[in-house]
Protein backbone atom coordinates (compact mmCIF):
# COMPACT_ATOMS: atom_id res chain seq x y z
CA UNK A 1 0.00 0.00 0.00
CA UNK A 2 1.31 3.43 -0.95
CA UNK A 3 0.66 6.86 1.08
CA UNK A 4 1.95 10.14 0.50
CA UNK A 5 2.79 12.65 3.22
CA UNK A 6 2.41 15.91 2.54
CA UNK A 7 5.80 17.11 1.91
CA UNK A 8 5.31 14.45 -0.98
CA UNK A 9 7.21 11.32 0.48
CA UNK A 10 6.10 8.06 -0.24
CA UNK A 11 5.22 5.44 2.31
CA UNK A 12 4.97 2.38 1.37
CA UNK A 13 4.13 -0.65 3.89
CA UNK A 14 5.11 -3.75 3.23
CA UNK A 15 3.25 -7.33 4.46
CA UNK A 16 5.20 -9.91 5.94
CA UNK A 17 7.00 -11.66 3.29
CA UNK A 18 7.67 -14.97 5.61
CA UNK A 19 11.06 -15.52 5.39
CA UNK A 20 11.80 -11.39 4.98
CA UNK A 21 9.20 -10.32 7.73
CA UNK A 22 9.48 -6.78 6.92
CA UNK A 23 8.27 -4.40 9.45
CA UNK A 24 4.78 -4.97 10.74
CA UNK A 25 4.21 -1.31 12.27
CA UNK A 26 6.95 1.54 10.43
CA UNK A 27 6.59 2.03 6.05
CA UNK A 28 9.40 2.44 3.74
CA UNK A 29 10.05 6.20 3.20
CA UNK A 30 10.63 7.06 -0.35
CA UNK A 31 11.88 10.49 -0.82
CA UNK A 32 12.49 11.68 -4.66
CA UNK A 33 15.50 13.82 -5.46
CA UNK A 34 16.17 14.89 -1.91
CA UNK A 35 20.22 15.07 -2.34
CA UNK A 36 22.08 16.41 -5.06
CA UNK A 37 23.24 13.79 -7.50
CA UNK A 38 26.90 13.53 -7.92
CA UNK A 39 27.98 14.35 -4.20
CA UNK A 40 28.22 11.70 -1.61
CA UNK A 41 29.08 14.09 0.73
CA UNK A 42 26.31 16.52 0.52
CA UNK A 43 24.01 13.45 1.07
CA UNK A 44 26.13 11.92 4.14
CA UNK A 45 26.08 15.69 5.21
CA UNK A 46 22.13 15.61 5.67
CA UNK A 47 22.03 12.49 6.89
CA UNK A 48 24.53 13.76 9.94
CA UNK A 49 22.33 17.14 10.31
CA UNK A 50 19.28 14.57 10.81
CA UNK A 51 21.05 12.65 13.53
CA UNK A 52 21.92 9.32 10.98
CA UNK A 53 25.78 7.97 10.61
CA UNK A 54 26.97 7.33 7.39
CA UNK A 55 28.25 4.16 7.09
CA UNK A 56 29.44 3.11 3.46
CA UNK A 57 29.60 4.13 0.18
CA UNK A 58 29.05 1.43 -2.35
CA UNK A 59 25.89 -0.14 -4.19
CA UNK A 60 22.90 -2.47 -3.49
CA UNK A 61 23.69 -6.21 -3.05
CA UNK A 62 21.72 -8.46 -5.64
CA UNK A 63 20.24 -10.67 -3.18
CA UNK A 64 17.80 -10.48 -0.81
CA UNK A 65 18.65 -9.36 2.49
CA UNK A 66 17.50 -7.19 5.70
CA UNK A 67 18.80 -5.41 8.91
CA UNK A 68 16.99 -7.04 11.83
CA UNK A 69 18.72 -4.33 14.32
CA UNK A 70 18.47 -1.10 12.57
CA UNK A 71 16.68 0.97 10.41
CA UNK A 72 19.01 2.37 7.09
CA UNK A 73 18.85 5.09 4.65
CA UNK A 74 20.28 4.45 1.42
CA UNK A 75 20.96 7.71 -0.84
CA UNK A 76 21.30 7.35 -4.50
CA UNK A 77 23.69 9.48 -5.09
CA UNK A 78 25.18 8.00 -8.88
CA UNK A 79 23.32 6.20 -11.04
CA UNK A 80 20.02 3.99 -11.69
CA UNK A 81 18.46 1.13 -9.87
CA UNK A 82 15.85 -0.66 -9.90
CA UNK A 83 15.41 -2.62 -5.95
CA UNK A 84 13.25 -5.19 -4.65
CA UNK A 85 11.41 -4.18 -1.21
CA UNK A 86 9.73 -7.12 0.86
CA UNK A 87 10.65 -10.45 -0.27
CA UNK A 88 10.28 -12.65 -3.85
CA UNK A 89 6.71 -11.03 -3.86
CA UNK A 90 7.32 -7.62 -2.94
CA UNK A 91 7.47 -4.04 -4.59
CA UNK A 92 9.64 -3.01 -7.63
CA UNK A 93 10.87 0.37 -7.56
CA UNK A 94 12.99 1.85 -9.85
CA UNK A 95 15.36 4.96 -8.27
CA UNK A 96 17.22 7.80 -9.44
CA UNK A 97 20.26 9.92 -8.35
CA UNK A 98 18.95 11.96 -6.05
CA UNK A 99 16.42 9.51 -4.26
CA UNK A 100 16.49 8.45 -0.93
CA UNK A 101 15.06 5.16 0.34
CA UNK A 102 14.60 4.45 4.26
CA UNK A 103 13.76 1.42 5.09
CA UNK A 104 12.72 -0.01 8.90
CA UNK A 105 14.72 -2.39 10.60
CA UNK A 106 13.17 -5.61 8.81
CA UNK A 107 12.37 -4.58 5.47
CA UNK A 108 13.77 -6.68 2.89
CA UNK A 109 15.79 -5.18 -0.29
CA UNK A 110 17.89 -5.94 -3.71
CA UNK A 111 19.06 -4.50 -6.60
CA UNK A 112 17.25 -6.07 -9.36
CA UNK A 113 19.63 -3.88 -11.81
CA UNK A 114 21.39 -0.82 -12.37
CA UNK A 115 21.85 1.54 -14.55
CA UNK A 116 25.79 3.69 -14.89
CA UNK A 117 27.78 3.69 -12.33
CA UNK A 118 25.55 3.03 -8.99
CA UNK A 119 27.23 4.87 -5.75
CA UNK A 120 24.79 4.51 -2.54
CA UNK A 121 25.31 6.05 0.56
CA UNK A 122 24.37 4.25 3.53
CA UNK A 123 23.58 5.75 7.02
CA UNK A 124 22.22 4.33 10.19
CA UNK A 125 20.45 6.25 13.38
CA UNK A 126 23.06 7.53 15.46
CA UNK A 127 23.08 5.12 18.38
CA UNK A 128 21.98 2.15 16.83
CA UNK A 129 23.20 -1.48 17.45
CA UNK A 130 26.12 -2.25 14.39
CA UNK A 131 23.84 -3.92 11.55
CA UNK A 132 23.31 -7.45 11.38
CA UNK A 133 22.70 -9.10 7.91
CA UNK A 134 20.30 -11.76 7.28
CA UNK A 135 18.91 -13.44 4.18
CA UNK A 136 15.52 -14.89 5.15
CA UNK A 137 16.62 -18.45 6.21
CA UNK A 138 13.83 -20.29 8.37
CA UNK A 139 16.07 -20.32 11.40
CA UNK A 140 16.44 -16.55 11.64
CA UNK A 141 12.63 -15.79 11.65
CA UNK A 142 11.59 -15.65 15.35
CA UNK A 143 14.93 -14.19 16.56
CA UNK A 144 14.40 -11.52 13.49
CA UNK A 145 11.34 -10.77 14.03
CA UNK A 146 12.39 -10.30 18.26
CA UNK A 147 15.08 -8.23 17.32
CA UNK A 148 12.80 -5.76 14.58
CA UNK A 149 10.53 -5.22 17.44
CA UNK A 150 12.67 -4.16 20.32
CA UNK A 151 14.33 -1.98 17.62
CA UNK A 152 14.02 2.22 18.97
CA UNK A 153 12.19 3.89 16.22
CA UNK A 154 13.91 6.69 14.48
CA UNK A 155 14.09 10.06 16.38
CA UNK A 156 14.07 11.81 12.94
CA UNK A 157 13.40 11.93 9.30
CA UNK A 158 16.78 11.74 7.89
CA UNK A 159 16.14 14.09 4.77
CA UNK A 160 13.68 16.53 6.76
CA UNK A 161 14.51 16.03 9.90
CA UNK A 162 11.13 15.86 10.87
CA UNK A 163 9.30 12.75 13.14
CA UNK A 164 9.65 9.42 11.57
CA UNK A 165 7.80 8.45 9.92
CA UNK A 166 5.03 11.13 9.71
CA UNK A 167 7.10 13.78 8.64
């Protein structure tokens, strides 16, 4: 299901997808052309100004995967991709330099394929646990789904600085 709010981000909430249980109460934030394309550090800039770390610089792996333990933003900063959200049966977006995705501790993602060169920047809350990385095995679902919930929500917004995730 998709929302907007009314500075115009997306939310999108995602069902459980079994073995990627997503995140049963906080939506995907989709924010389009909210950093200037071409400079990771103007992105990893707002992200700090919004109380988020940035944590890498690199791309989207190809596989399906999730953060159990914290929340991420993911900046696209070069490039075109189009990701995965929520499992084998979940949402296909297709993102721009410029777009920001933020995704709850849970929520399941992949790059499906890019276009150019394809530089993300990643950021996590400040505070938060070091991410784990899971890949929707059977035996990590009730620990998972344990650690999304005792998860702290996000203070802020990390493009507007504004509550998460109304805005």
């Amino acid at each position: 299901m998709h929302e907007h709010r009314k500075d115009g981000a997306e939310l999108i909430f995602l069902p459980d997808g079994c073995a990627i249980p997503n995140n049963p109460r906080l939506p995907v934030l989709l924010h389009r052309g909210a950093v200037t394309p071409g400079d990771p550090a103007a992105a990893e800039a707002l992200f700090r100004q919004h109380g988020w770390r940035p944590a890498w610089r690199n791309g989207i792996f190809d596989w399906h995967h999730y953060h159990s333990n914290a929340h991420e933003a993911l900046a696209i900063v070069d490039g075109a991709v189009r990701v995965q959200l929520g499992g084998e049966a979940g949402v296909q977006l297709d993102l721009a330099a410029g777009d920001v995705l933020v995704l709850p501790a849970g929520t399941g993602h992949r790059n499906l394929g890019a276009e150019g060169a394809l530089l993300v920047v990643g950021a996590y809350p400040q505070g938060s646990a070091p991410p784990d990385q899971l890949h929707g095995a059977p035996e990590e679902g009730e620990r998972a789904r344990h650690a999304i919930a005792a998860t702290a929500d996000p203070t802020q917004d990390p493009v507007t600085g504004g509550a998460y995730p109304i805005g």
